[in-house]
Protein backbone atom coordinates (compact mmCIF):
# COMPACT_ATOMS: atom_id res chain seq x y z
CA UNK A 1 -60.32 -37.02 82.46
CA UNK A 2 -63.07 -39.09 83.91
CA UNK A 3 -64.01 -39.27 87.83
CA UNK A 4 -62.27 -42.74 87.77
CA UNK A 5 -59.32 -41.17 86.57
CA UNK A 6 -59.40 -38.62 88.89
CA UNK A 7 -60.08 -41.12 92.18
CA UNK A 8 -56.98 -43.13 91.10
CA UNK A 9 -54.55 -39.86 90.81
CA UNK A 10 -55.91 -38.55 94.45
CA UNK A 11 -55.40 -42.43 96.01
CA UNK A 12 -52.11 -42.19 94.41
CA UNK A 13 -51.19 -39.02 95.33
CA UNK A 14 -51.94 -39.98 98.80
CA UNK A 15 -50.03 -43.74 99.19
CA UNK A 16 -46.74 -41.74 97.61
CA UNK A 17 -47.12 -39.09 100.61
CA UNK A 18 -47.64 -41.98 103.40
CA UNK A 19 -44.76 -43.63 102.09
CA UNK A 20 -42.65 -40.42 102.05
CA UNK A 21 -43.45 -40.00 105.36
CA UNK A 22 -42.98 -43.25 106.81
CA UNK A 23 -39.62 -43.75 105.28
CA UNK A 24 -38.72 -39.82 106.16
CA UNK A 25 -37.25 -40.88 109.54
CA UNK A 26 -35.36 -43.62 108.29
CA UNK A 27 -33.19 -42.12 105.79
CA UNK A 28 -32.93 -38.62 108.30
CA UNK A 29 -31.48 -41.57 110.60
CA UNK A 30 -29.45 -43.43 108.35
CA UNK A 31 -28.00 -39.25 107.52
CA UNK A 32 -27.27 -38.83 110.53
CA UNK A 33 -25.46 -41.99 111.27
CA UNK A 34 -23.54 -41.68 108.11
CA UNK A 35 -22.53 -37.77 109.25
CA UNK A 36 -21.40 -39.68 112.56
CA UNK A 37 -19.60 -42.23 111.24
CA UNK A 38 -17.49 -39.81 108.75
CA UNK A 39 -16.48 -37.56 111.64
CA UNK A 40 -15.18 -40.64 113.56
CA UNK A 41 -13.59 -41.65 111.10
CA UNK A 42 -11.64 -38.46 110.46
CA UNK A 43 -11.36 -38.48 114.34
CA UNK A 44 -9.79 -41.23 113.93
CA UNK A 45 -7.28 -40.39 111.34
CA UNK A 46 -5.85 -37.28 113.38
CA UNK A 47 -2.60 -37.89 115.40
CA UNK A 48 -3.30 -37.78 119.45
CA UNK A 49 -0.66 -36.35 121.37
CA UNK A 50 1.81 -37.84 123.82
CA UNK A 51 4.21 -37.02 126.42
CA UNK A 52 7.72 -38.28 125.77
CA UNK A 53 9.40 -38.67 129.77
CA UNK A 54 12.74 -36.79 128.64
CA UNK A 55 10.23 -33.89 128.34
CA UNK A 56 10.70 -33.12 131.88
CA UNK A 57 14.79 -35.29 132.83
CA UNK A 58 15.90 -32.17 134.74
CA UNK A 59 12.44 -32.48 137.16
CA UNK A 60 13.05 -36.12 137.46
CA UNK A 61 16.78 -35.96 137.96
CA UNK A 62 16.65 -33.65 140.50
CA UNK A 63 13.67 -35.21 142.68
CA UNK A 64 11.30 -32.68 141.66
CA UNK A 65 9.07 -35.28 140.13
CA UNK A 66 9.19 -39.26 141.16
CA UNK A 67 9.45 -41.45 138.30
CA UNK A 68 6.41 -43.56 139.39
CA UNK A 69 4.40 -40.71 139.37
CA UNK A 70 4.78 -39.81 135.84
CA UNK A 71 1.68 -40.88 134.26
CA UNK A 72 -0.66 -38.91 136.89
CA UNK A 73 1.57 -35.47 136.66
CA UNK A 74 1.25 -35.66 132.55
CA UNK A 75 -2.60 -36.44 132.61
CA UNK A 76 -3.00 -33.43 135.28
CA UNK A 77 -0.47 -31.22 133.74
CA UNK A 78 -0.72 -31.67 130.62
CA UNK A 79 -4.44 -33.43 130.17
CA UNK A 80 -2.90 -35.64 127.63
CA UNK A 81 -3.30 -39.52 127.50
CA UNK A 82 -0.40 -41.25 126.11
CA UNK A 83 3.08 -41.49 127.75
CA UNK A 84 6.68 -42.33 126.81
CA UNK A 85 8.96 -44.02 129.40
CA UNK A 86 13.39 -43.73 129.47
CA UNK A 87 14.50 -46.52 130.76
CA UNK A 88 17.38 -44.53 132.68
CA UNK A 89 14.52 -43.47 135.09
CA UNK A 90 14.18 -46.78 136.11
CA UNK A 91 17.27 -49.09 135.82
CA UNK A 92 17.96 -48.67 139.49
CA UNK A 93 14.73 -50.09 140.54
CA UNK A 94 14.00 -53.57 141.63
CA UNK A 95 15.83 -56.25 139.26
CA UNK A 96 12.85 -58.34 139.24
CA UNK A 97 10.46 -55.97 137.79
CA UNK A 98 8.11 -55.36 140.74
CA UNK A 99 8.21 -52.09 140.03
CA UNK A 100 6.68 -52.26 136.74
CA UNK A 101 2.95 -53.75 138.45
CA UNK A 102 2.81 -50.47 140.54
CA UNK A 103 3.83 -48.11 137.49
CA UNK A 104 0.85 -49.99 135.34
CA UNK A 105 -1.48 -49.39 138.30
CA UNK A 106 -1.02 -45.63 138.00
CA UNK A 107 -0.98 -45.35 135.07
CA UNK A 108 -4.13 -47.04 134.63
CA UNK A 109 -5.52 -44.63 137.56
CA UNK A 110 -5.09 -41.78 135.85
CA UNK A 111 -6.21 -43.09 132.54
CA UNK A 112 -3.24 -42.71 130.66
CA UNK A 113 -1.55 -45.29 127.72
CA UNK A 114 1.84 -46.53 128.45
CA UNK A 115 3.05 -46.74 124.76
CA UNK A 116 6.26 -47.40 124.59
CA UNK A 117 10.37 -47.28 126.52
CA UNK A 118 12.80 -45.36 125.24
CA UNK A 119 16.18 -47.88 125.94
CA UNK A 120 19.65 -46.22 126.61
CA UNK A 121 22.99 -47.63 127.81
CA UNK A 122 22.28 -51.42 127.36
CA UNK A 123 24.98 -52.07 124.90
CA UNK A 124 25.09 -51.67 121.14
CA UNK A 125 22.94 -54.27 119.11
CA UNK A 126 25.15 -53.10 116.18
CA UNK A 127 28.27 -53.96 117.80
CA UNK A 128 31.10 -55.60 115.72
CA UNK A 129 31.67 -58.39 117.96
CA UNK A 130 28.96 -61.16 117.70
CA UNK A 131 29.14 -61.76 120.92
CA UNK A 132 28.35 -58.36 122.71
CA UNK A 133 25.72 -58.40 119.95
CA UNK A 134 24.45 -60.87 121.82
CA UNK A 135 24.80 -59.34 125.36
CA UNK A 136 23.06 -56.22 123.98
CA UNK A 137 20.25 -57.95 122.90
CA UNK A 138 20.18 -60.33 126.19
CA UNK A 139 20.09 -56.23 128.47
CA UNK A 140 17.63 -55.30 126.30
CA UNK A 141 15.48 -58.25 127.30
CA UNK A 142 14.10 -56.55 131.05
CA UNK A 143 12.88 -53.82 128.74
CA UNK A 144 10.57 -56.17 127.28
CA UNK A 145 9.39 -57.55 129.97
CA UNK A 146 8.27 -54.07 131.58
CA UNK A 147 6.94 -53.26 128.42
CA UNK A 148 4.69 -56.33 128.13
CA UNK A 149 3.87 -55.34 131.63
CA UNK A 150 3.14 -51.82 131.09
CA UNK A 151 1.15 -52.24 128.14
CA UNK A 152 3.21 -50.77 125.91
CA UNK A 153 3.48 -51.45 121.74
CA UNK A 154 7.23 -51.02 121.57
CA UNK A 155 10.57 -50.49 122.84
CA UNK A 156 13.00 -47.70 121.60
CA UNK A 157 16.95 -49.02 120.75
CA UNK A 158 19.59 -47.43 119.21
CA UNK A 159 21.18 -48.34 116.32
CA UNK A 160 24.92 -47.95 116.91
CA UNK A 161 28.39 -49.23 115.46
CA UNK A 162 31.36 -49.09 114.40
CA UNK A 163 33.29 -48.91 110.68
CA UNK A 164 31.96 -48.10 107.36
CA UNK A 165 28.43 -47.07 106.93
CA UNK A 166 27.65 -50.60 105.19
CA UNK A 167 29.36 -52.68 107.77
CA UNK A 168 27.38 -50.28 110.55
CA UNK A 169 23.97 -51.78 108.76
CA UNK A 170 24.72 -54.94 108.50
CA UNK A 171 25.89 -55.03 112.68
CA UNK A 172 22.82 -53.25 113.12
CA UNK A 173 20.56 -55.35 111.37
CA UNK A 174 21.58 -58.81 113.05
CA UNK A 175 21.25 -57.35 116.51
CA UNK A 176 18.00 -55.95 115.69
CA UNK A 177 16.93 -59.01 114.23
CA UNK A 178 17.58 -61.19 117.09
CA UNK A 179 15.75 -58.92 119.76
CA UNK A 180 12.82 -58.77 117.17
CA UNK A 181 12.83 -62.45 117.55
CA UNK A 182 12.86 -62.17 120.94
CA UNK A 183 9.93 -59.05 120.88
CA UNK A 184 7.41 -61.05 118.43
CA UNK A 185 6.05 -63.35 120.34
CA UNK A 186 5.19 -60.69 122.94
CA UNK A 187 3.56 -58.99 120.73
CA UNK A 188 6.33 -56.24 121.02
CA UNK A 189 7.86 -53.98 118.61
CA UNK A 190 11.63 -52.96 118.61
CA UNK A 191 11.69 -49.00 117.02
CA UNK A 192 14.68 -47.31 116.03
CA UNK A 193 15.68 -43.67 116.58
CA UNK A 194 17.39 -41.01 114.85
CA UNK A 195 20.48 -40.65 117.85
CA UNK A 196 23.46 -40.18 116.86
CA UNK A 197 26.50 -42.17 114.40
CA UNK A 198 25.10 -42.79 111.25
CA UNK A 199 21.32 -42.94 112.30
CA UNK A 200 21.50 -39.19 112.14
CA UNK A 201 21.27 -40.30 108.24
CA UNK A 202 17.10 -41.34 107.80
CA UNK A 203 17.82 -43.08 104.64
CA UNK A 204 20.80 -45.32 106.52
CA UNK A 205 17.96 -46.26 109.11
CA UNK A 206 15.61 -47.11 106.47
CA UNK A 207 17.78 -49.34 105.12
CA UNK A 208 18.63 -51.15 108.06
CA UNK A 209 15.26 -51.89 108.44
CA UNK A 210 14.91 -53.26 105.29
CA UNK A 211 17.79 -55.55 105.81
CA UNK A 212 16.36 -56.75 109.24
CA UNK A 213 13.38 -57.94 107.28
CA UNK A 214 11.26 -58.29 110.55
CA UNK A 215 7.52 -57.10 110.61
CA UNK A 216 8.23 -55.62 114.03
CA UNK A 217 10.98 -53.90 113.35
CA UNK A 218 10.40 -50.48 112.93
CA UNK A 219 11.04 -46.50 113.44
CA UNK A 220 10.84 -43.68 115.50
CA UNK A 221 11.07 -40.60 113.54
CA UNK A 222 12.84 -37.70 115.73
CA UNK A 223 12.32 -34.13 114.15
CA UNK A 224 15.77 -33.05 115.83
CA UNK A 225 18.89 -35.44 116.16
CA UNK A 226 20.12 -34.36 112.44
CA UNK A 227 23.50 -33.31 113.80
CA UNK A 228 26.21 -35.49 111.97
CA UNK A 229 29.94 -36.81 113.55
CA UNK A 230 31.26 -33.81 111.75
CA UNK A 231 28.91 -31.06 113.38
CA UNK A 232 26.98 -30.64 110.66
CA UNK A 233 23.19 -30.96 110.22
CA UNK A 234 21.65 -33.75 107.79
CA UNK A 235 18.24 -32.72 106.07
CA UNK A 236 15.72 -33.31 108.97
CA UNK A 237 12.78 -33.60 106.51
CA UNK A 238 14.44 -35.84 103.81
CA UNK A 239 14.98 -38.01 107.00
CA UNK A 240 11.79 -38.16 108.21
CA UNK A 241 10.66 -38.72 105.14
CA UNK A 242 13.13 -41.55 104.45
CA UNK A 243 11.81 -42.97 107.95
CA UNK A 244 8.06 -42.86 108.09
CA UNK A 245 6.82 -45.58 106.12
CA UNK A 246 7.96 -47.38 108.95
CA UNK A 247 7.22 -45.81 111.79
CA UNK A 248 5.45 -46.75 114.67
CA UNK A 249 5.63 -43.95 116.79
CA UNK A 250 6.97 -40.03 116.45
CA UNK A 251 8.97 -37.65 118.53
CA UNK A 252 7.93 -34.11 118.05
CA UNK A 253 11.51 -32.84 119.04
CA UNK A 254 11.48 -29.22 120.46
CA UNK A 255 13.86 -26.29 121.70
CA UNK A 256 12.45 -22.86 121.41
CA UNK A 257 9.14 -20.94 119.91
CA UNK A 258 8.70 -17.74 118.60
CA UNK A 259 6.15 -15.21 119.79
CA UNK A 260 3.36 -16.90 117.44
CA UNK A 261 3.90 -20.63 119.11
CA UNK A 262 5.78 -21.80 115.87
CA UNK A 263 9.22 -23.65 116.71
CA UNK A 264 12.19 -22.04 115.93
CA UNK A 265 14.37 -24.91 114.64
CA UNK A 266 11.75 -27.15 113.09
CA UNK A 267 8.99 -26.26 110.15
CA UNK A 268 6.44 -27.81 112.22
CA UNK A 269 3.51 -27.04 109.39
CA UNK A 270 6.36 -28.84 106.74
CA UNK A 271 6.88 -31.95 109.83
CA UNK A 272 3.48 -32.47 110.11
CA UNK A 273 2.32 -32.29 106.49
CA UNK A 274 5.47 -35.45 105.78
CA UNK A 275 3.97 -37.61 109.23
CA UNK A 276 0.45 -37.46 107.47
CA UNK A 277 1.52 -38.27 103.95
CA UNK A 278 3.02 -41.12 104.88
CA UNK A 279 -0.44 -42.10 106.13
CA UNK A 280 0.94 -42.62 109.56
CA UNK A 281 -2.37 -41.96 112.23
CA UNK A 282 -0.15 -43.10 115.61
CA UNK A 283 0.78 -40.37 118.18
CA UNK A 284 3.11 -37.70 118.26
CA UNK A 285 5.21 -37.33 121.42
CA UNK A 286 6.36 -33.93 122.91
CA UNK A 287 9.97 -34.25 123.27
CA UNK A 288 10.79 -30.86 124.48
CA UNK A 289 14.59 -30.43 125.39
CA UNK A 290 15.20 -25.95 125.14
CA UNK A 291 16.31 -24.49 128.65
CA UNK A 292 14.59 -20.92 127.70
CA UNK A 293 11.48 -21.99 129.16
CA UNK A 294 10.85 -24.22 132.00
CA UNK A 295 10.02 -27.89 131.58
CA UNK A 296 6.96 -27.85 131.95
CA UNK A 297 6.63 -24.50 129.94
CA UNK A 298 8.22 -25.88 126.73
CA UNK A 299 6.20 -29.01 126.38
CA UNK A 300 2.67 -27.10 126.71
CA UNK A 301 4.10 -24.99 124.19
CA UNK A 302 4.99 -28.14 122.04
CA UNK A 303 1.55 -29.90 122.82
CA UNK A 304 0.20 -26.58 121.56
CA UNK A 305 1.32 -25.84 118.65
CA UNK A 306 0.71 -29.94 117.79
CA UNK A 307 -3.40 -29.22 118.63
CA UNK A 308 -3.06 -26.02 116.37
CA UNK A 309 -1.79 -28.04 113.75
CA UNK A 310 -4.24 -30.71 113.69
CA UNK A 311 -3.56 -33.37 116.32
CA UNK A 312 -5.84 -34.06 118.93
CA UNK A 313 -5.89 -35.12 123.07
């Protein structure tokens, strides 16, 4: 090898090495922000946790806790930031819906997501008359209108009837299809439960919600509320199953726990592993309703067990 040789490997040798450094902190950065963006996106994926207001009906029935003051006790107690209203906790307040400003206000305070109102006792949308079909859907209508004011995605209803299981859907589905109407151009959804009749059945549901046809008519996937007419239980997790590709929000139903955290009615680990592979990433609200522990004692146990299973605050 010649000395020109040699001059040209060392210059080489030397412009590769520059280069390699200079471009050294670019792809260490673009690394980095790659690592960052993956763990946001699994962050992302992972169900946050809610409290559902029926958590804690005894407290609020018996004055223990003010309605209005729900949000702020939940974050504080609870340090989660998505809440669940019942409707029963505040039909008696003002008519006009003053009420619902204030709540908003709180709720904003204490930095917590109003996500949706669970709706009892406003009449059956799946009523065999067409005309108390109608009513139903007309009560249902202040329930929107907090909701819109709240900030919430949705609205729980019921999906009750009367008569054969195929008349029930087809009562069902008009009703819900007319306060859908309604709900869309607010932006609202209108979510059916597992509670009671022939809901109790996840593939009925399911099928009503095909019939309705409505791209915001959806589900609300209850882990308990199995137990048929005739006292006995459905499959819980062929119903959830049957129930989650449309879902748009998820009650993590709860009674007792054992001495490792672990329900005692419901296969949480089994629950869980059906929410995710339906793909569903919304939250999961504590529904706790056992009278072994306190209130407040059963839904940290239920928020518990939730974070040791994978969801997040």
């Amino acid at each position: 090898m010649d000395d020109a040789q040699s001059r040209r490997g060392v210059i080489r040798t030397m412009v590769g090495a520059a280069i390699a450094t200079a471009i050294a902190p670019t792809v260490a950065l673009a690394q980095l922000q790659d690592g960052v963006e993956k763990k946001s996106a699994a962050a992302s994926s992972r169900n946050r946790v809610s409290v559902a207001q029926w958590s804690l009906h005894r407290m609020l029935k018996d004055g223990t806790l003010a309605p209005l003051n729900f949000p702020e006790f939940v974050r504080t107690t609870f340090g989660v930031a998505g809440v669940e209203y019942v409707s029963t906790f505040y039909r008696a307040m003002a008519a006009n819906g003053s009420w619902v400003a204030d709540l908003r206000k709180r709720a904003d305070a204490a930095g917590v997501m109003s996500l949706l109102i669970m709706c009892d006792g406003e009449g059956d949308l799946g009523d065999p008359d067409a005309n108390a079909r109608r009513r139903a859907v007309d009560a249902h209508r202040r329930w929107l209108d907090a909701a819109a004011g709240l900030g919430c995605h949705s609205i729980r209803v019921n999906a009750r009837s009367v008569g054969t299981a195929d008349e029930q859907c087809a009562f069902c589905a008009d009703g819900l299809a007319q306060l859908s109407a309604v709900a869309l151009p607010m932006k609202l959804n209108v979510i059916v439960e597992n509670h009671g009749g022939c809901s109790c059945d996840g593939a009925w549901v399911a099928r009503v919600i095909r019939q309705v046809g409505a791209t915001n008519c959806g589900t609300l996937p209850d882990f308990g509320n199995f137990r048929c007419e005739d006292g006995t239980m459905a499959d819980r997790y062929a119903g959830i199953a049957a129930m989650m590709p449309f879902a748009r929000a998820v009650s993590a139903k709860s009674h007792d726990f054992n001495g490792d955290g672990f329900e005692t009615t419901t296969d949480y680990t089994k629950m869980m592993g059906i929410v995710r592979g339906a793909g569903y990433t919304g939250w999961v609200g504590v529904e706790y309703e056992g009278d072994r522990l306190t209130e407040v004692e059963g839904a940290k146990a239920t928020r518990d067990l939730l974070l040791k299973l994978g969801c997040i605050l």
